[in-house]
C-alpha atoms as a PDB file:
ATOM      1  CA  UNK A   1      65.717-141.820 115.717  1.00  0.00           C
ATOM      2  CA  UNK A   2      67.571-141.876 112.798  1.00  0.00           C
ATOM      3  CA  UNK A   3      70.042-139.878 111.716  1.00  0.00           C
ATOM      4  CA  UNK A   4      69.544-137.314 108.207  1.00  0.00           C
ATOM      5  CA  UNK A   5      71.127-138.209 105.021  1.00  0.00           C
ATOM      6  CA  UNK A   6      73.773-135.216 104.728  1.00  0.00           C
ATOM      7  CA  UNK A   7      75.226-136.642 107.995  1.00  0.00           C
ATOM      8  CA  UNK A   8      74.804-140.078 107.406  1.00  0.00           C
ATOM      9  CA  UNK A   9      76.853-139.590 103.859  1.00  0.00           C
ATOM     10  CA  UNK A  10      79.681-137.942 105.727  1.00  0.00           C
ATOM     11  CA  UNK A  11      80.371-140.374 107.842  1.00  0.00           C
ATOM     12  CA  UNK A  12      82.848-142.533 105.915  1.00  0.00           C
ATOM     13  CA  UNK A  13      84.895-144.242 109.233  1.00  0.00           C
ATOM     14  CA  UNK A  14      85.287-145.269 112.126  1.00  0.00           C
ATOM     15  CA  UNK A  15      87.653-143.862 114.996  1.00  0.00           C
ATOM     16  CA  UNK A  16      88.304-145.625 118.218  1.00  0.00           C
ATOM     17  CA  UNK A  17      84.719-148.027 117.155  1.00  0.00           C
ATOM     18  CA  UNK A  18      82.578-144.880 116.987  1.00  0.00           C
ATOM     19  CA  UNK A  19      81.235-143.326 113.265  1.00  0.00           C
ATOM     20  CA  UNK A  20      83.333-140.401 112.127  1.00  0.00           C
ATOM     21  CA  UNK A  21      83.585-138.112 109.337  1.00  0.00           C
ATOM     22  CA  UNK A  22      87.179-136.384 108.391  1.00  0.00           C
ATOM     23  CA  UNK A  23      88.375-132.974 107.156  1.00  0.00           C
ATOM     24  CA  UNK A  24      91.363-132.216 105.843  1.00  0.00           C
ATOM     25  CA  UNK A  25      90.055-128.218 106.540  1.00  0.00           C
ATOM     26  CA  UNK A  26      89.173-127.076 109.904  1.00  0.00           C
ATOM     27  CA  UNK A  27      86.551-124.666 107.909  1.00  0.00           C
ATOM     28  CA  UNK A  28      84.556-128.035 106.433  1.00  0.00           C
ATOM     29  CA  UNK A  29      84.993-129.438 110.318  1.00  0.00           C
ATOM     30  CA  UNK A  30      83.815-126.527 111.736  1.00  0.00           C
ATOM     31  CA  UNK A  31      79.947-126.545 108.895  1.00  0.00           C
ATOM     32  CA  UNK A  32      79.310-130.061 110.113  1.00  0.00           C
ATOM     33  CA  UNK A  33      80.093-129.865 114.036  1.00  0.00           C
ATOM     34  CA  UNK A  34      77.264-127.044 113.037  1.00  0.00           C
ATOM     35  CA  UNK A  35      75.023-129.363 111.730  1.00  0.00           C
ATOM     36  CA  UNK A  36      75.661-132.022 114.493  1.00  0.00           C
ATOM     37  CA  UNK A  37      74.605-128.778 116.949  1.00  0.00           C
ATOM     38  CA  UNK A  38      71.778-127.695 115.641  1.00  0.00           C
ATOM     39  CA  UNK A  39      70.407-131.226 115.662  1.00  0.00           C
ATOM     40  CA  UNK A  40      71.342-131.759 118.620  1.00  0.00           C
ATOM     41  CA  UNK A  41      73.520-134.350 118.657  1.00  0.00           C
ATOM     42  CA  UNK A  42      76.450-135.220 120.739  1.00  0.00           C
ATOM     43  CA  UNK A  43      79.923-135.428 119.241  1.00  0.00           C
ATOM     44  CA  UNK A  44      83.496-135.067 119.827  1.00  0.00           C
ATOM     45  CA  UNK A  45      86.646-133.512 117.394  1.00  0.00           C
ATOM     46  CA  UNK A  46      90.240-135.441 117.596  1.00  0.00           C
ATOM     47  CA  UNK A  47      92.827-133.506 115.210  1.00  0.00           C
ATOM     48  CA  UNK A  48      95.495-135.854 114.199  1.00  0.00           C
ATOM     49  CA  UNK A  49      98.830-134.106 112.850  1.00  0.00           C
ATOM     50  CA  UNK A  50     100.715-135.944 110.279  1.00  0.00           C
ATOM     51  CA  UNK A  51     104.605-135.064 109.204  1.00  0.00           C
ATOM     52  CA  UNK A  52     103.567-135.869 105.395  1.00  0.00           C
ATOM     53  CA  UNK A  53      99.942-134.687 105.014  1.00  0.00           C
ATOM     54  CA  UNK A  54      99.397-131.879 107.579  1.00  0.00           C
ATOM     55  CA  UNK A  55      96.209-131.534 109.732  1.00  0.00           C
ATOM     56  CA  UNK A  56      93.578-134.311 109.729  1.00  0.00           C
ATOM     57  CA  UNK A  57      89.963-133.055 111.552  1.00  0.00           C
ATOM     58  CA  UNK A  58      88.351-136.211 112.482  1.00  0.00           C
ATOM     59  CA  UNK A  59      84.362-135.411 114.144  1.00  0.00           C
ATOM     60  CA  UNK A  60      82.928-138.801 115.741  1.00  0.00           C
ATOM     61  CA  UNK A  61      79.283-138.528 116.190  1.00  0.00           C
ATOM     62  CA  UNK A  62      78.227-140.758 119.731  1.00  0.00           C
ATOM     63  CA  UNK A  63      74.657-140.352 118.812  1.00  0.00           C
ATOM     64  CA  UNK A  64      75.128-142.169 115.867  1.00  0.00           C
ATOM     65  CA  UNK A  65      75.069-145.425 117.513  1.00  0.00           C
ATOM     66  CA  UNK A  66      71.909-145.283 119.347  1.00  0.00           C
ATOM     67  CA  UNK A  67      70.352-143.623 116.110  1.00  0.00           C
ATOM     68  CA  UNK A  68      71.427-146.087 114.060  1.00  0.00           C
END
């Protein structure tokens, strides 16, 4: 199984080794982890707080590497 286009675009980095797509808006964050749902497949949200730049949503998709 592979995984669609819209979510393969999104997912720009990595994050601890696994394929992740960042938000700076928890809005954006929340539409994908959506889209990841209603797929079906499994994921996981880290928000990483920076001083300088505020908020950072990061959403790693694990079924990305078996899809992939």
């Amino acid at each position: 199984m592979s995984l669609p286009w819209p979510i393969q675009t999104k997912l720009t980095s990595e994050y601890n080794g696994i394929p992740s797509a960042r938000f700076d808006n928890s809005l954006e964050a929340h539409n994908f982890q959506a889209q990841l749902k209603e797929l079906g497949l499994s994921h996981q949200t880290k928000i990483l707080k920076h001083k300088r730049h505020g908020r950072e949503f990061v959403v790693m998709v694990l079924d990305a590497q078996n899809a992939a």
